[in-house]
C-alpha atoms as a PDB file:
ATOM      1  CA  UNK A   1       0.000   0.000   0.000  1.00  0.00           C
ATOM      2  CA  UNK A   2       1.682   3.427  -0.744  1.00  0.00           C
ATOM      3  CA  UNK A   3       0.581   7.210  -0.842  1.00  0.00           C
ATOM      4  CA  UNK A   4      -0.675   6.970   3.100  1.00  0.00           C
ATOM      5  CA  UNK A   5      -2.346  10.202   4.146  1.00  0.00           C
ATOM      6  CA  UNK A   6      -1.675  10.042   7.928  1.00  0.00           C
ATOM      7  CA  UNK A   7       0.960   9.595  10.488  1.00  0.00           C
ATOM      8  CA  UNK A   8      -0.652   6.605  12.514  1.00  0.00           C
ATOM      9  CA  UNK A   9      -1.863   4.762   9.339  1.00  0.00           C
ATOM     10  CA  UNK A  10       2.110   5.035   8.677  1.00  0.00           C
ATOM     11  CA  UNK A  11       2.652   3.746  11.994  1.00  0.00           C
ATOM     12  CA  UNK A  12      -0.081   0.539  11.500  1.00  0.00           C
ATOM     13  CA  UNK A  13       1.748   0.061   8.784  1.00  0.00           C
ATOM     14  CA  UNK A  14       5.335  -0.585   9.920  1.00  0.00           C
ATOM     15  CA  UNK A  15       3.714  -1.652  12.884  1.00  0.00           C
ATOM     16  CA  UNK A  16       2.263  -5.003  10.922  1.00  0.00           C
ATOM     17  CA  UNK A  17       4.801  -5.374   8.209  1.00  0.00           C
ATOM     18  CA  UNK A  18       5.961  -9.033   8.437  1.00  0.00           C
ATOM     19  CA  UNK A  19       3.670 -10.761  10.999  1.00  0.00           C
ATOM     20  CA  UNK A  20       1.399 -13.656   9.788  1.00  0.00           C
ATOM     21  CA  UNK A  21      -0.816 -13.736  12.670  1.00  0.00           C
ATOM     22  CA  UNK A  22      -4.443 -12.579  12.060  1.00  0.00           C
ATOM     23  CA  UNK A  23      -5.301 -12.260  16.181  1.00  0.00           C
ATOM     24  CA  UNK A  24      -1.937 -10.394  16.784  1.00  0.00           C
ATOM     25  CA  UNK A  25      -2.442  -8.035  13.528  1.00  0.00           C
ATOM     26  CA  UNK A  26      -6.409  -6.673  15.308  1.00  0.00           C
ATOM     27  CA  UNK A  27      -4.614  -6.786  18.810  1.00  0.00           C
ATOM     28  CA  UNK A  28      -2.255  -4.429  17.774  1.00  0.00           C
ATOM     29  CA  UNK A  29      -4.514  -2.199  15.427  1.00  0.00           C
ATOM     30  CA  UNK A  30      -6.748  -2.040  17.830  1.00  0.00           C
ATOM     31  CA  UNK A  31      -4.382  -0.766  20.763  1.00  0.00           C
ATOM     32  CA  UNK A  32      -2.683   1.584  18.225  1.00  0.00           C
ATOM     33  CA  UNK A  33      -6.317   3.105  17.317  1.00  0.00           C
ATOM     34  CA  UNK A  34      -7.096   2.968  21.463  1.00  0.00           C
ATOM     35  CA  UNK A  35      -4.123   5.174  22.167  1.00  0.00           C
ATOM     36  CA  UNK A  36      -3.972   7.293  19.403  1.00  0.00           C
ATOM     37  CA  UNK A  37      -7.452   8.756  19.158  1.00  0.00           C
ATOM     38  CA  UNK A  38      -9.216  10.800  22.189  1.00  0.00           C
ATOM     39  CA  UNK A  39     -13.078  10.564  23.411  1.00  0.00           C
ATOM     40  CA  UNK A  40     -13.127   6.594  22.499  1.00  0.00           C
ATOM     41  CA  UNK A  41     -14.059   4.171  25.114  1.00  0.00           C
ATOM     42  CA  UNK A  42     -14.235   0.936  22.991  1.00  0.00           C
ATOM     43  CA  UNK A  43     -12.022  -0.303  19.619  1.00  0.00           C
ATOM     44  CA  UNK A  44     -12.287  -3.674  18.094  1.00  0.00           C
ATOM     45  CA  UNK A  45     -13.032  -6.148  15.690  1.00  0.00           C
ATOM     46  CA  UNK A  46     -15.915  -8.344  15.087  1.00  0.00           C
ATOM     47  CA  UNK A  47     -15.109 -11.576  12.718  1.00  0.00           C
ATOM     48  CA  UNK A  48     -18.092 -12.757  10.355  1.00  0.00           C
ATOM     49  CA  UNK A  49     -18.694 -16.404  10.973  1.00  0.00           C
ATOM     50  CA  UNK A  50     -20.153 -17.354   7.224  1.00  0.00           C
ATOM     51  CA  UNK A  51     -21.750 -20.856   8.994  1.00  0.00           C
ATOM     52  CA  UNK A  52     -24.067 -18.852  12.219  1.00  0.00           C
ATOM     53  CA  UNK A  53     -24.606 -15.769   9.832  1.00  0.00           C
ATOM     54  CA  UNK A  54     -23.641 -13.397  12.790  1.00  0.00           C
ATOM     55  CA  UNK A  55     -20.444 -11.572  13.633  1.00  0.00           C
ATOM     56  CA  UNK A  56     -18.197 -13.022  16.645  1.00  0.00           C
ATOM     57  CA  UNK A  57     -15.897 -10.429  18.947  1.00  0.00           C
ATOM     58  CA  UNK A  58     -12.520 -10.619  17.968  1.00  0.00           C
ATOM     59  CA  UNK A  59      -9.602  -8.883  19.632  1.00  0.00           C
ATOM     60  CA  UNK A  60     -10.746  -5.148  21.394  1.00  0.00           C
ATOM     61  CA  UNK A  61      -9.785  -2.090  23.651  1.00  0.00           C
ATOM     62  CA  UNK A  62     -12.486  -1.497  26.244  1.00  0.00           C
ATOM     63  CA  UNK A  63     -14.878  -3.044  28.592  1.00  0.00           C
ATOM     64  CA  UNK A  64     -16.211  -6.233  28.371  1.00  0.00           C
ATOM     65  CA  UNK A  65     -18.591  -6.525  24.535  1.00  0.00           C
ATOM     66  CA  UNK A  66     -21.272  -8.920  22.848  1.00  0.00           C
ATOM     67  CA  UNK A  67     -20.027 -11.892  21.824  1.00  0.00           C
ATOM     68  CA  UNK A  68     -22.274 -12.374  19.058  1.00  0.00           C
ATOM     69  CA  UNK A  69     -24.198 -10.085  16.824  1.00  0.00           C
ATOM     70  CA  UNK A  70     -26.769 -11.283  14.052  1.00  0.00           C
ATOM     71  CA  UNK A  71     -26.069 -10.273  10.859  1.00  0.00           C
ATOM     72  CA  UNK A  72     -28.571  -7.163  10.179  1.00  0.00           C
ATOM     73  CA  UNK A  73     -28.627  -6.286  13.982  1.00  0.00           C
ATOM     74  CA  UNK A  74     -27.386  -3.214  15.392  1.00  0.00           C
ATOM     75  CA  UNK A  75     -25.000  -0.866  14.105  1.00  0.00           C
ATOM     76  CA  UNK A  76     -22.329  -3.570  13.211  1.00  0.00           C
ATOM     77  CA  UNK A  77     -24.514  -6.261  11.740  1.00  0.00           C
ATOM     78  CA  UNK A  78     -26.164  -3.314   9.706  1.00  0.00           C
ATOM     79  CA  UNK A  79     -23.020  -2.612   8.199  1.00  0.00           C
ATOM     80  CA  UNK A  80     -21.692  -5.923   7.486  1.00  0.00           C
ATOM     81  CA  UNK A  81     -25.843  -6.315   5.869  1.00  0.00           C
ATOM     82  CA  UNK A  82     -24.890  -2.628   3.677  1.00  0.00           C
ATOM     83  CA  UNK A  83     -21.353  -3.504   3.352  1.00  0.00           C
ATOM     84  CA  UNK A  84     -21.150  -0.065   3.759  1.00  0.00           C
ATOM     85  CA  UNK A  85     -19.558   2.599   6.725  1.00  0.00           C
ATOM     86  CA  UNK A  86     -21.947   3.283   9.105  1.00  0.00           C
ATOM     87  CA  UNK A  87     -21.192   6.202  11.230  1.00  0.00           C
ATOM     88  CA  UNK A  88     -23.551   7.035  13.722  1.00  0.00           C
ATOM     89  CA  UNK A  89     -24.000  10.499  15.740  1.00  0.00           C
ATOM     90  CA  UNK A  90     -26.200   9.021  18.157  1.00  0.00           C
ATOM     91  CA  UNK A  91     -26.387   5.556  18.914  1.00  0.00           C
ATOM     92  CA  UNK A  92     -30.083   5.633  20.868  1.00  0.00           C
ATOM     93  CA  UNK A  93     -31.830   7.373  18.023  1.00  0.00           C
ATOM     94  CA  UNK A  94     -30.513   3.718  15.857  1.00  0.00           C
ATOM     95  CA  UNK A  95     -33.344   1.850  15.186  1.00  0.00           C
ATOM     96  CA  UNK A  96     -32.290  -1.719  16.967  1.00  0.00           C
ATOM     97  CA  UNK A  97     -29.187  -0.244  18.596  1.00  0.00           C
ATOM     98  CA  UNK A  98     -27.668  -2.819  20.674  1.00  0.00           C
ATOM     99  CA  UNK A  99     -26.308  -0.881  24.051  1.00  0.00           C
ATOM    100  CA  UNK A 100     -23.435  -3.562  25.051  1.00  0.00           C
ATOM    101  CA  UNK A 101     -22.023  -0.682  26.838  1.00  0.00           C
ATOM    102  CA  UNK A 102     -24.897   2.036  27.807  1.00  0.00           C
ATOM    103  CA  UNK A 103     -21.763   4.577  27.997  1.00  0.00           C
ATOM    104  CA  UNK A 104     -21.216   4.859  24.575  1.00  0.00           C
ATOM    105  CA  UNK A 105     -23.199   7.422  22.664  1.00  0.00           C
ATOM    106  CA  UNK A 106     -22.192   7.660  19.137  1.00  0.00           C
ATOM    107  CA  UNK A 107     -20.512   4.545  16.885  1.00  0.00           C
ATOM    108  CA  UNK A 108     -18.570   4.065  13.605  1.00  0.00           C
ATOM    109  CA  UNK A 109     -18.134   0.354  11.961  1.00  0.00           C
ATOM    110  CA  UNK A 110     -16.024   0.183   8.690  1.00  0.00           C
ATOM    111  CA  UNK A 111     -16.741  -3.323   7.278  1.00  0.00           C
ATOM    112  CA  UNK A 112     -13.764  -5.333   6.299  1.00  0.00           C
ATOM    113  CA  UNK A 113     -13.843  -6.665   2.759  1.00  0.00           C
ATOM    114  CA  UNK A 114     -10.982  -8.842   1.270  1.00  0.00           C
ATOM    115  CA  UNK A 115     -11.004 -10.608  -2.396  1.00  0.00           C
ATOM    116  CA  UNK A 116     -14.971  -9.810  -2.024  1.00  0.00           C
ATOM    117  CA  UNK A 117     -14.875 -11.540   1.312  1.00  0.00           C
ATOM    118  CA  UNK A 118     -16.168 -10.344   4.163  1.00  0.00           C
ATOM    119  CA  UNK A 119     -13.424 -10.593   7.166  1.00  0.00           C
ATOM    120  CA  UNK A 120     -15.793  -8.749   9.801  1.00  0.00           C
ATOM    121  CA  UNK A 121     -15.862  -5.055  11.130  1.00  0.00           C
ATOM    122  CA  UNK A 122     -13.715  -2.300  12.393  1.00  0.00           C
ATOM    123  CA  UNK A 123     -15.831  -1.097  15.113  1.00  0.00           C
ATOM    124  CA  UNK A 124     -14.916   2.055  17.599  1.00  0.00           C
ATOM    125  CA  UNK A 125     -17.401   3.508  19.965  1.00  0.00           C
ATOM    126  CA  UNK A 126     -17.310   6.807  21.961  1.00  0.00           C
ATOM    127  CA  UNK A 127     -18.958   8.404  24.903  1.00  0.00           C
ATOM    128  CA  UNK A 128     -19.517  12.007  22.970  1.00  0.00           C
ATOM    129  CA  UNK A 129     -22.336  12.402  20.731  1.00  0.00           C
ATOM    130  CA  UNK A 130     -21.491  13.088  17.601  1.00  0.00           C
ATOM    131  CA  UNK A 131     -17.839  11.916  17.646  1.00  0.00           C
ATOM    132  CA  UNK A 132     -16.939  11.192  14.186  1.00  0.00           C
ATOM    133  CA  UNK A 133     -16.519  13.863  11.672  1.00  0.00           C
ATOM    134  CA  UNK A 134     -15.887  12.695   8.027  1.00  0.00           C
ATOM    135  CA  UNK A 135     -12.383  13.282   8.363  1.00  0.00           C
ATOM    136  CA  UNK A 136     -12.331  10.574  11.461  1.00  0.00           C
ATOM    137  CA  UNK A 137     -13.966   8.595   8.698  1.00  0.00           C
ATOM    138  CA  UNK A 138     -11.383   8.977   6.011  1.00  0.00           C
ATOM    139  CA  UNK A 139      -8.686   8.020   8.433  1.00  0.00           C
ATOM    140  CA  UNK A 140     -10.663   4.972  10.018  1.00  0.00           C
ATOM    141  CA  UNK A 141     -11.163   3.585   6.257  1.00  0.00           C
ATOM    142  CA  UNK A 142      -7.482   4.137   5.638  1.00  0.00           C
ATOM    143  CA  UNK A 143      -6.587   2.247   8.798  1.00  0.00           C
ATOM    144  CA  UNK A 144      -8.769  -0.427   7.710  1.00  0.00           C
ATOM    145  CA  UNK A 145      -7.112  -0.434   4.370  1.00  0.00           C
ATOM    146  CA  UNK A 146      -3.530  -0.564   5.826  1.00  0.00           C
ATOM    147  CA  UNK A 147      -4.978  -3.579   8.515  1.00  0.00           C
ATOM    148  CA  UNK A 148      -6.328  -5.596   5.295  1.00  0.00           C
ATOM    149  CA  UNK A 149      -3.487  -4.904   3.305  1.00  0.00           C
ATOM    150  CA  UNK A 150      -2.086  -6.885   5.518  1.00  0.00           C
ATOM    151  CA  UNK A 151      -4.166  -9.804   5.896  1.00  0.00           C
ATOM    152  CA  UNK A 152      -3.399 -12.875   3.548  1.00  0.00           C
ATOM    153  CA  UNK A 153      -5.586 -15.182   4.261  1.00  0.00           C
ATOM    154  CA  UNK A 154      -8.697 -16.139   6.206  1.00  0.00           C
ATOM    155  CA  UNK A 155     -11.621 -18.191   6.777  1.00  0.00           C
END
């Protein structure tokens, strides 16, 4: 991947270059995105299992999440349903919102798409209303980018 736009997708970037490891590769994007971006009180990933039809929490910053979230439920299974960003100013006025944290106040999920295969969602929630601005958008979809780019294979 070349012509990055920001400083921290540079950073995911070196930081994955040459590891394998799916679970370590969210870990780490996931603590890099939890330290480097303010007003967030949850960061993680959600993998799509094709057989149950329903995303399964993968590797995340933050208190305790759902385990499992049916595919066209809530923010996350929405966008996995769109395949589409869904950024959210206010989680409560979501029509079938699912509060796994009643702290958290606005949302944005980036689904993960690979070779036209859906990996999961990028999913980071904050306490603020209103949170994400399109440019918190850009760079979330670039930090996706830079995370796939570096994903060779999965099931």
């Amino acid at each position: 991947m070349t012509n990055l736009n920001h400083l921290i997708s540079k950073q995911l970037d070196a930081l994955l270059t040459n590891e394998t490891s799916l679970i370590a590769n969210m870990a780490n994007t996931s603590a890099l995105i939890n330290e480097s971006f303010d007003q967030i009180n949850w960061v993680g990933f959600y993998l799509y299992n094709y057989a149950n039809n329903e995303l399964t929490l993968g590797p995340f910053q933050g208190k305790v999440a759902c385990m499992h979230i049916k595919n066209g439920d809530g923010v996350c299974g929405t966008a996995i349903t769109q395949q589409s960003v869904m950024r959210i100013k206010n989680v409560h006025e979501f029509p079938g919102h699912i509060a796994c944290d009643a702290a958290s106040n606005s949302e944005i999920v980036v689904p993960l798409i690979k070779n036209e295969r859906l990996l999961g969602v990028l999913d980071i929630d904050s306490p603020i209303i209103d949170r994400f601005s399109l440019d918190d958008e850009d760079l979330i979809v670039e930090l996706a980018a830079v995370f796939l780019n570096h994903v060779d294979n999965f099931e």
